[in-house]
Protein backbone atom coordinates (compact mmCIF):
# COMPACT_ATOMS: atom_id res chain seq x y z
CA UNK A 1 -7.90 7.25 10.63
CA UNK A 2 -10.05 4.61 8.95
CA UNK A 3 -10.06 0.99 9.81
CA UNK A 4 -10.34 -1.42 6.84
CA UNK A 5 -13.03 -4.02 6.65
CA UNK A 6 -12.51 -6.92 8.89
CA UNK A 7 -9.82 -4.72 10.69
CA UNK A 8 -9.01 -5.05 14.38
CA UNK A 9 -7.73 -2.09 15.84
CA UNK A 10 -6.15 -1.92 19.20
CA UNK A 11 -5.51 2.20 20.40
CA UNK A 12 -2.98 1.18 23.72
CA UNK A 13 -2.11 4.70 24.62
CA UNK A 14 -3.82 8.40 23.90
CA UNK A 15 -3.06 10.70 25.53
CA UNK A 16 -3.13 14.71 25.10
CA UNK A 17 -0.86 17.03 27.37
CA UNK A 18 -1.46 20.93 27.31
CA UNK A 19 -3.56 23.25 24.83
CA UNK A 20 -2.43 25.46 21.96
CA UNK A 21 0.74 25.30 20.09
CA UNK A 22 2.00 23.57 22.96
CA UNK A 23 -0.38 20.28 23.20
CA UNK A 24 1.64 16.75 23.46
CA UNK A 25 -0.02 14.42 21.70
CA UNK A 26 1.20 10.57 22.40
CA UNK A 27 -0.61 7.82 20.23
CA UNK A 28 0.11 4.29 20.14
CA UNK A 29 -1.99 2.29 17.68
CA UNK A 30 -2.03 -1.44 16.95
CA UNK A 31 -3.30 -3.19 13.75
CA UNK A 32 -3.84 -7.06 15.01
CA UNK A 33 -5.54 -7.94 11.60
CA UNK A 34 -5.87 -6.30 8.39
CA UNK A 35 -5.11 -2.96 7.58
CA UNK A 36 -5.28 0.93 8.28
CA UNK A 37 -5.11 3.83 6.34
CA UNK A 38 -4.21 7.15 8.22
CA UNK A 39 -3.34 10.99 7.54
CA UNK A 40 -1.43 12.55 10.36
CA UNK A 41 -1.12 15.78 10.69
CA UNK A 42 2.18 17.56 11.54
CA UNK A 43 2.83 16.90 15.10
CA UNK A 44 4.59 19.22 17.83
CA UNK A 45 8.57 18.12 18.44
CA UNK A 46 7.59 16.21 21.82
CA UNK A 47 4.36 14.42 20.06
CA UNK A 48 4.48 10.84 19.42
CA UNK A 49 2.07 8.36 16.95
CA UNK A 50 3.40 4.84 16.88
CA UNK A 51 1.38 2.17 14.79
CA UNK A 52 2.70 -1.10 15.50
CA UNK A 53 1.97 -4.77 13.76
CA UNK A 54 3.28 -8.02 14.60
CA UNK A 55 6.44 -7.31 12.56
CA UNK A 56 7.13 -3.76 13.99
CA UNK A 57 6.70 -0.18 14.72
CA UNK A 58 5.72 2.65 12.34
CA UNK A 59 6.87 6.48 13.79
CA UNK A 60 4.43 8.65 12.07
CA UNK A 61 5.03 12.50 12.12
CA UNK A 62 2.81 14.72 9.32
CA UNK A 63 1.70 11.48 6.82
CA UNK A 64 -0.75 9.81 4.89
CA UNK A 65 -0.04 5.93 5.08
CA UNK A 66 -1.63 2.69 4.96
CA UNK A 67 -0.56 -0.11 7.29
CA UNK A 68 -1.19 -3.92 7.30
CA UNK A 69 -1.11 -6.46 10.37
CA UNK A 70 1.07 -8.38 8.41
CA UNK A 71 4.02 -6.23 8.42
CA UNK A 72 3.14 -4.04 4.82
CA UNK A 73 4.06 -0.42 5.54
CA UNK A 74 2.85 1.80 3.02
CA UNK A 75 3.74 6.13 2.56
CA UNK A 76 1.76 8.21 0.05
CA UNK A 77 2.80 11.66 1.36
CA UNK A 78 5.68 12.40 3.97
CA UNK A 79 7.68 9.98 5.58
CA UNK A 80 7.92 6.85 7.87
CA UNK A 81 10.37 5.66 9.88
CA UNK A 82 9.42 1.56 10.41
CA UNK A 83 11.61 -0.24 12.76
CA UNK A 84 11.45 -3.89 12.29
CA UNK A 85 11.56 -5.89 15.02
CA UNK A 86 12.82 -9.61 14.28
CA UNK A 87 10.08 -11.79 16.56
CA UNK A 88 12.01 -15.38 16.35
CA UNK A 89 15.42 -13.73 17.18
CA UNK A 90 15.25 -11.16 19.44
CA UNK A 91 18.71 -10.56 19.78
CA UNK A 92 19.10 -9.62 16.19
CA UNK A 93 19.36 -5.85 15.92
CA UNK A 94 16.11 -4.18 14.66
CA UNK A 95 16.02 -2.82 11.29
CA UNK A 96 15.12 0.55 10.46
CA UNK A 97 13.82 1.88 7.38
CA UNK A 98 12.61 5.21 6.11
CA UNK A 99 9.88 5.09 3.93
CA UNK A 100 9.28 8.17 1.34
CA UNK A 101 5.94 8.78 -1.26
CA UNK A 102 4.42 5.65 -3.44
CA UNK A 103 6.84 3.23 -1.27
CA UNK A 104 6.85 0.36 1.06
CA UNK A 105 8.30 -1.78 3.14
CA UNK A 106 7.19 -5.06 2.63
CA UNK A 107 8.14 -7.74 5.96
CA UNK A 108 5.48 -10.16 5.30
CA UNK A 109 7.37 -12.53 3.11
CA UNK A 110 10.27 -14.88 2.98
CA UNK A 111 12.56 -12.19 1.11
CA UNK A 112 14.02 -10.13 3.56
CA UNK A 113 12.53 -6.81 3.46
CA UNK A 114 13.60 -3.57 1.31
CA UNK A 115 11.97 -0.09 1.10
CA UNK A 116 10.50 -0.50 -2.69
CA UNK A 117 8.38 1.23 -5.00
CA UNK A 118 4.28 0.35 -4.23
């Protein structure tokens, strides 16, 4: 994991449960300003690594991403599943996206947001 320049980075849970081929890992990261860039590596089935931002949630399992506070989440190997949370509506269903390779999904802006090519 490596925090940007003038980054804040907020780790709210980490925890690691058992040894071997059996260790649970849970991880719950949150990027309050600027941006991360990360490389997880693949994760048991009962693991968990959550990035979250002010816009939503970011499930990582076996990635390389980058993440901004301001909702930008970027894949450049695996997969991410970002669910998007809508802060002045809360009773508005979340969306979720999946984002593949050299794409993003982009909730910063006024255009409601699409996964789309970085």
């Amino acid at each position: 994991l490596s925090v940007k320049p003038e980054s804040t980075l907020a780790i709210d849970k980490l925890r690691v449960q058992g040894a071997g081929a059996d260790t649970i890992v849970e991880t719950q990261l949150e990027v309050r300003k600027g941006s991360i860039l990360g490389n997880v590596k693949k994760l048991s089935a009962a693991s968990k690594y959550e990035v979250k931002t002010e816009k939503g949630v970011a499930g990582i399992r076996g990635t390389a991403f980058h993440i901004f506070a301001v909702g930008i989440f970027r894949c450049s190997d695996g997969s991410i599943q970002v669910t998007l949370i809508n802060l002045t509506n809360p009773a508005q269903a979340p969306q979720v996206f999946t984002v593949t390779p050299g794409r993003e999904v982009n909730a910063s802006g006024a255009t409601p947001p699409s996964v789309q090519p970085v």
